[in-house]
Protein backbone atom coordinates (compact mmCIF):
# COMPACT_ATOMS: atom_id res chain seq x y z
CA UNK A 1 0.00 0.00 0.00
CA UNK A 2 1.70 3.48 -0.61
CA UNK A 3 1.78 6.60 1.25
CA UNK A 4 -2.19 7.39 2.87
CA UNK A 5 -2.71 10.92 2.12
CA UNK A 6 -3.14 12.64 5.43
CA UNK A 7 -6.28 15.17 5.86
CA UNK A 8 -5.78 18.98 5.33
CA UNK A 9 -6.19 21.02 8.38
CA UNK A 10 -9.86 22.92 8.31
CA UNK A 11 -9.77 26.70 6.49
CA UNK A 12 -13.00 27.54 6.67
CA UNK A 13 -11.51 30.52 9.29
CA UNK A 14 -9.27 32.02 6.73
CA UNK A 15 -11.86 33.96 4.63
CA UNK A 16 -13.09 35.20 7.93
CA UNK A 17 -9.79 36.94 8.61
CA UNK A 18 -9.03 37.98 5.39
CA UNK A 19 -12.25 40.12 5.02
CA UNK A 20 -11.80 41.52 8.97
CA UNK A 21 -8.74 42.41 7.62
CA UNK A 22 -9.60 44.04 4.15
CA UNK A 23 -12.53 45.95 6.23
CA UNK A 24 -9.79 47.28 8.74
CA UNK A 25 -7.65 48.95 6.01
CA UNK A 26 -10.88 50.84 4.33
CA UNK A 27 -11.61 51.80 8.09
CA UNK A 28 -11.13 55.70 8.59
CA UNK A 29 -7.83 55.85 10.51
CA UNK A 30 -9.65 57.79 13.53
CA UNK A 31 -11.99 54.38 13.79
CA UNK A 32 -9.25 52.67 14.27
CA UNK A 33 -7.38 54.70 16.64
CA UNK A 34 -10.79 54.89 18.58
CA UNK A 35 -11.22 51.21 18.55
CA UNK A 36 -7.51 51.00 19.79
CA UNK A 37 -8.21 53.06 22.83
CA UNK A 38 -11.39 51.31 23.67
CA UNK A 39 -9.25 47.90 23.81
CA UNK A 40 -6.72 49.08 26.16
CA UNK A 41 -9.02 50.86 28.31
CA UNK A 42 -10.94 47.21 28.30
CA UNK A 43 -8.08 45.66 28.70
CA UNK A 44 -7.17 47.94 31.79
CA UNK A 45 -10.62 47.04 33.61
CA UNK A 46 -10.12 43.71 33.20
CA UNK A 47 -6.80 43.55 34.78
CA UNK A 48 -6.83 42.16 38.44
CA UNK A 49 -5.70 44.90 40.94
CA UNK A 50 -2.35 44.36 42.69
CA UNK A 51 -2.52 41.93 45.28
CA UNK A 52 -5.48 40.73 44.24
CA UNK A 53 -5.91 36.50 44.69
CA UNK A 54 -5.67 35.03 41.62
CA UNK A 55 -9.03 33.34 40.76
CA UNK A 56 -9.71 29.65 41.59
CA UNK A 57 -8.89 26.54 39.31
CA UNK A 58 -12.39 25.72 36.92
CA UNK A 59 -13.27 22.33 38.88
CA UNK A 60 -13.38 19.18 36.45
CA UNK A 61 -16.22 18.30 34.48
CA UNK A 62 -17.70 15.03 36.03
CA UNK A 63 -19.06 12.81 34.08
CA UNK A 64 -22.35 11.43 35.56
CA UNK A 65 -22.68 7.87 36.66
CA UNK A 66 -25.75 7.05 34.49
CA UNK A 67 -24.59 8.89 31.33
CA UNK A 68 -21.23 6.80 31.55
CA UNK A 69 -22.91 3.62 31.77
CA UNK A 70 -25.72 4.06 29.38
CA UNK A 71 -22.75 4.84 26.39
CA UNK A 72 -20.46 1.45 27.88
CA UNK A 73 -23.89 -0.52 27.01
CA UNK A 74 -24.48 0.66 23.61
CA UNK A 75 -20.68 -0.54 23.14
CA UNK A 76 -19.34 -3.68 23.55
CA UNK A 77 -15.94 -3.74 24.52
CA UNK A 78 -16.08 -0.29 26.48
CA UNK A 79 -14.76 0.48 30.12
CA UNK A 80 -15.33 3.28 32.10
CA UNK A 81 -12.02 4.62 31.10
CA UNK A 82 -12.70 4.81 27.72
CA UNK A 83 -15.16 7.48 28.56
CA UNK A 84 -14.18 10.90 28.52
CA UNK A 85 -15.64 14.44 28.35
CA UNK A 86 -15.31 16.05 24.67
CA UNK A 87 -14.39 19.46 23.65
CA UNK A 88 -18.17 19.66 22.37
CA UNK A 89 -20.78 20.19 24.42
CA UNK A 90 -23.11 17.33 25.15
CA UNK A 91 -21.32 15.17 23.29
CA UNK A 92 -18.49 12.38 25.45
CA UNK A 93 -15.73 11.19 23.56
CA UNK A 94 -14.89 7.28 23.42
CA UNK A 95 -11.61 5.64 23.56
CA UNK A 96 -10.90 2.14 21.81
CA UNK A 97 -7.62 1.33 21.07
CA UNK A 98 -6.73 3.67 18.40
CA UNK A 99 -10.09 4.07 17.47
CA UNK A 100 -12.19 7.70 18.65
CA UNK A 101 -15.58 8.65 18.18
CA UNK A 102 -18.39 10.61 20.18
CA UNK A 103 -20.96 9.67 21.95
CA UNK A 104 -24.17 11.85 22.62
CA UNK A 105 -25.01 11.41 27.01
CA UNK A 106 -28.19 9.57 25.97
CA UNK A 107 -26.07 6.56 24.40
CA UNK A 108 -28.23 7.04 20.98
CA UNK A 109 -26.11 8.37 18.43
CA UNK A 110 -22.37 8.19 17.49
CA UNK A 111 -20.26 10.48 15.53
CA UNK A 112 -17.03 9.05 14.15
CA UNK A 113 -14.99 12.15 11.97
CA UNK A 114 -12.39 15.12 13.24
CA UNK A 115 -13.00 17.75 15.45
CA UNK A 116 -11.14 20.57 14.96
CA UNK A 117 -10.76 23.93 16.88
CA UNK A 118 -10.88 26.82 14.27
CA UNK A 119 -9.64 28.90 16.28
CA UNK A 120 -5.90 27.61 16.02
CA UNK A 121 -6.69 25.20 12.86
CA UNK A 122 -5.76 22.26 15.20
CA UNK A 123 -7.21 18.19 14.58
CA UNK A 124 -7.74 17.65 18.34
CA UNK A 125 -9.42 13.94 17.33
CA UNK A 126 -6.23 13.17 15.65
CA UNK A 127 -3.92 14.50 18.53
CA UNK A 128 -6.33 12.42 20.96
CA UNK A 129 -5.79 9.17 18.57
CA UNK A 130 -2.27 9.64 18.34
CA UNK A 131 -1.94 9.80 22.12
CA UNK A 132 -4.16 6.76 22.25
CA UNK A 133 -2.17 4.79 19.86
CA UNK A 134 1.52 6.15 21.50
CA UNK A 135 0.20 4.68 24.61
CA UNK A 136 -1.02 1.01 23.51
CA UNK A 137 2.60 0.83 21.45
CA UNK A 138 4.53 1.94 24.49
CA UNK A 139 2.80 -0.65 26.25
CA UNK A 140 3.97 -3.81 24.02
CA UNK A 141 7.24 -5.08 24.63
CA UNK A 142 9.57 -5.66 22.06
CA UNK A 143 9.85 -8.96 23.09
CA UNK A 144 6.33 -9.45 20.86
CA UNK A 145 8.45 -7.66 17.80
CA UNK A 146 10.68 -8.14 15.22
CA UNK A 147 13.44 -5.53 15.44
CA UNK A 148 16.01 -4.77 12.72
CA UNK A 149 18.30 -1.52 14.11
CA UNK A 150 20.18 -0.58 16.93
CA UNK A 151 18.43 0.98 19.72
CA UNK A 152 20.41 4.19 19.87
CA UNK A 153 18.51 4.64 16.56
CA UNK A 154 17.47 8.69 16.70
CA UNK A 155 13.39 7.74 15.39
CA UNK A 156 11.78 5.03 15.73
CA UNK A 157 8.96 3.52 13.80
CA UNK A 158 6.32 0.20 14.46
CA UNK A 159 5.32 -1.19 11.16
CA UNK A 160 2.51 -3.65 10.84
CA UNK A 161 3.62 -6.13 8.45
CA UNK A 162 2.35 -9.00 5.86
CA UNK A 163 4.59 -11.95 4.44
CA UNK A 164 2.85 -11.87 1.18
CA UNK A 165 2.25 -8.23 1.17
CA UNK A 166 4.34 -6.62 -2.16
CA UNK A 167 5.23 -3.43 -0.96
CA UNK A 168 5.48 -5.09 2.64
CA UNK A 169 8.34 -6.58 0.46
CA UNK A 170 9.77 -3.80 -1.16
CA UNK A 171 9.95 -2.17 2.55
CA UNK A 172 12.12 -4.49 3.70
CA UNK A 173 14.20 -5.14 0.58
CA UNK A 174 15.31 -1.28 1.93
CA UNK A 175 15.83 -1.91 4.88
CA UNK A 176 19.69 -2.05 5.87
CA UNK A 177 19.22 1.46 4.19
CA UNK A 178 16.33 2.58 6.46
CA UNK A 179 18.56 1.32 9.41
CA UNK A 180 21.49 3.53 7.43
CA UNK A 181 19.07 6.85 7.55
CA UNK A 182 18.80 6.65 11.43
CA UNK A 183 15.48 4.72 11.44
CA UNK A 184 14.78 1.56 14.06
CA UNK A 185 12.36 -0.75 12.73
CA UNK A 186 9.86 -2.67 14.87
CA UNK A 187 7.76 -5.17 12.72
CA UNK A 188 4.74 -7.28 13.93
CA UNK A 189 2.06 -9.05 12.29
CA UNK A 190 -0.93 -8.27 10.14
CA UNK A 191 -1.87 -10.84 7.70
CA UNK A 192 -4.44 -9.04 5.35
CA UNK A 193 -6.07 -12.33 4.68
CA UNK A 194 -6.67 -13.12 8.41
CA UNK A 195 -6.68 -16.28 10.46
CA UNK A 196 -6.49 -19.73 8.95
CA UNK A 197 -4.91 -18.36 5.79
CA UNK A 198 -1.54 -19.03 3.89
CA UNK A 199 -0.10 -15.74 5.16
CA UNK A 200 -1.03 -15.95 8.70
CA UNK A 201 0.67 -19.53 8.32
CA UNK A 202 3.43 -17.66 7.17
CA UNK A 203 3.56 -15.20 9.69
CA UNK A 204 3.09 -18.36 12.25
CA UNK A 205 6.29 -20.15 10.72
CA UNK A 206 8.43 -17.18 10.80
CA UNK A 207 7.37 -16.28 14.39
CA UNK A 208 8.71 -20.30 15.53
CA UNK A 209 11.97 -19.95 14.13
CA UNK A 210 14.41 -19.66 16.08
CA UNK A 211 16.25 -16.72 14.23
CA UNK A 212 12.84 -14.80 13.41
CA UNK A 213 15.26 -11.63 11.86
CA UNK A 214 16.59 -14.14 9.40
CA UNK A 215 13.63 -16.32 8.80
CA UNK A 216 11.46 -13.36 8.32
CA UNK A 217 14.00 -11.57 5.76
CA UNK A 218 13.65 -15.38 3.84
CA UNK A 219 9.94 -15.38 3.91
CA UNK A 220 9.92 -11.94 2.43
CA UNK A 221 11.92 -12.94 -0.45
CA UNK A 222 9.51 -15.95 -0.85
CA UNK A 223 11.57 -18.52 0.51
CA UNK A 224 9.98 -21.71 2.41
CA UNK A 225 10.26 -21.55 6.37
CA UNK A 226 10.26 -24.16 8.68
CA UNK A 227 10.43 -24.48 12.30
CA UNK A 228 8.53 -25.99 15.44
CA UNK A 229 4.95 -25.40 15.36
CA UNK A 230 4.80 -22.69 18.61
CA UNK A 231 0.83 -21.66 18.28
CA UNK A 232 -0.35 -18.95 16.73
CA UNK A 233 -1.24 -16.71 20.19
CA UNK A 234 1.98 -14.06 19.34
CA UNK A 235 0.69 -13.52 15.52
CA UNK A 236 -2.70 -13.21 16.94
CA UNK A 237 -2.37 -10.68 19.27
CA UNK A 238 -0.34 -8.45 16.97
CA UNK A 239 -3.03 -8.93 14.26
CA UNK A 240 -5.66 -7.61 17.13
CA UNK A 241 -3.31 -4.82 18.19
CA UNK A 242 -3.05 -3.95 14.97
CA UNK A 243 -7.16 -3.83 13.92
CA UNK A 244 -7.57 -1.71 17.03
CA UNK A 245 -5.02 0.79 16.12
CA UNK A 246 -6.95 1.22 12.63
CA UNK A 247 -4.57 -0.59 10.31
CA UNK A 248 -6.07 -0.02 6.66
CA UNK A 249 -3.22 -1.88 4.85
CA UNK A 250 0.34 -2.82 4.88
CA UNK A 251 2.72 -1.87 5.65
CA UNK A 252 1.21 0.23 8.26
CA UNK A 253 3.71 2.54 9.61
CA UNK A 254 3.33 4.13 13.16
CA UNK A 255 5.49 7.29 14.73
CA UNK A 256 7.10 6.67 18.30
CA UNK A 257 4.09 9.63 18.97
CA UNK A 258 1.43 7.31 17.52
CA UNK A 259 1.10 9.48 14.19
CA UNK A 260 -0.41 6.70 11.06
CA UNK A 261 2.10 8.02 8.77
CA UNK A 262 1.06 5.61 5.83
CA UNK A 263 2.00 3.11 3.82
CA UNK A 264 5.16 2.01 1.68
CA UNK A 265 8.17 4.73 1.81
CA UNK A 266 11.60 5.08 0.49
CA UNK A 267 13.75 5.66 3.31
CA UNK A 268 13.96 9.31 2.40
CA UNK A 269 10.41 9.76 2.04
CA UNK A 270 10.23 7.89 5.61
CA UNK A 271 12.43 10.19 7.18
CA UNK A 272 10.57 12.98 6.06
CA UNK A 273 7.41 11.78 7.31
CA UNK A 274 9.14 10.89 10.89
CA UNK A 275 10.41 14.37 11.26
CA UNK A 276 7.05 16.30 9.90
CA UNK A 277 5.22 14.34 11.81
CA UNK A 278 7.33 15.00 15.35
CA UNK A 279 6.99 19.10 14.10
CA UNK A 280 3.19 18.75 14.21
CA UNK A 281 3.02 16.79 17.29
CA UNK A 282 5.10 19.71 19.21
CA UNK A 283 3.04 22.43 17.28
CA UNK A 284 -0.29 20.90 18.86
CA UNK A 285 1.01 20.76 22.44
């Protein structure tokens, strides 16, 4: 699968500005200077007087009891931590894995999209999800990987990964040069196909072996593996991890921040997307 095309940020806000600021220019200059004046002087009032206690923190909002339970049983799965208040009103936003949506407080409808403040242009559903899916990566051990780089590596990348898959292929054909560029690779499994199929066999077979680096850089070339039969639990667990981050395709490449930075990439092109995708992650902070 190649590159996903990420979604523009919202400018719907930007023909607001540029006519506030067309009608400021044809403004007589004494408006202007007025309007000045009447800003500082508001700005003067509202200023707290010296010594004067700061005000108190806004308590938190609390989500109520029955509101939280009526939205865990309209969705199977759910915990009580998965519910959380939303920057819209009236509407609670629900964790999954990767996956966000929101939730109106009677538990009857669903919204699944982006929310975004237009105010400063920023996704805050996609910030939320990358947080999400930062968290349930940071949580697997490597242990339930396949890792090709050293771990002074300066990024780091998770990349969900099929034996059959062609570009899945291509990847890896690259991928002394990806280690080259600075780039640490942690592979797990996502056979497209699913359970019970030749690839999750595959995957199975490579995951036995006892040197699973070299057995799966032989499967990738299509070369036969063989090994112990060890159960399919490891291959099936990264498949799940991987369906509850949202993975459309393979490769599916993830940021150490969680960011779903796409598909196949040249290692240039992957670098690229590593470091834009770290300069939007400290931009929405």
């Amino acid at each position: 699968m190649r590159r996903r095309t990420p979604a523009r940020p919202i400018v719907a806000a930007v023909w607001l500005v540029v006519s506030a600021a067309a009608l400021l220019v044809l403004a007589p200059i004494s408006s202007v200077r007025a309007a000045t004046a009447d800003k500082q002087a508001t700005a003067q009032k509202a200023a707290p007087a010296a010594g004067a206690k700061p005000a108190a923190p806004t308590a938190p909002v609390v989500i109520p009891a029955d509101v939280r339970a009526r939205i865990i049983a309209k969705l199977p799965g759910a915990q009580a931590s998965d519910v959380a208040v939303s920057p819209i009103p009236g509407l609670y936003e629900v964790t999954m894995g990767g996956l966000i949506a929101y939730v109106s407080a009677d538990g009857k409808y669903l919204l699944s999209g982006n929310v975004y403040d237009l105010d400063t242009q920023v996704n805050l559903t996609a910030s939320r999800r990358n947080s999400a899916r930062a968290k349930a990566l940071a949580a697997t051990s490597e242990s339930n990987m396949i890792v090709y780089g050293p771990a002074t590596a300066k990024m780091t990348v998770t990349v969900f990964t099929d034996v059959d898959c062609g570009f899945c292929r291509k990847f890896h054909s690259q991928i002394a040069e990806v280690n080259k560029a600075g780039v640490r690779v942690r592979y797990m499994f996502y056979p497209r196909t699913g359970p019970g199929t030749e690839s999750w066999t595959k995957a199975e077979q490579v995951w036995c072996a006892a040197d699973r680096r070299d057995a799966l850089t032989r499967a990738k070339k299509g070369e036969t593996v063989k090994g112990k039969a060890c159960g399919d639990a490891a291959v099936k667990s990264q498949y799940e991890l991987g369906s509850d981050l949202g993975v459309e395709g393979t490769p599916a490449i993830f940021t150490q921040n969680g960011d779903y930075i796409g598909g196949y990439l040249t290692p240039a092109e992957l670098v690229q997307a590593i470091q834009e995708s770290q300069k939007t992650a400290v931009a929405a902070r």
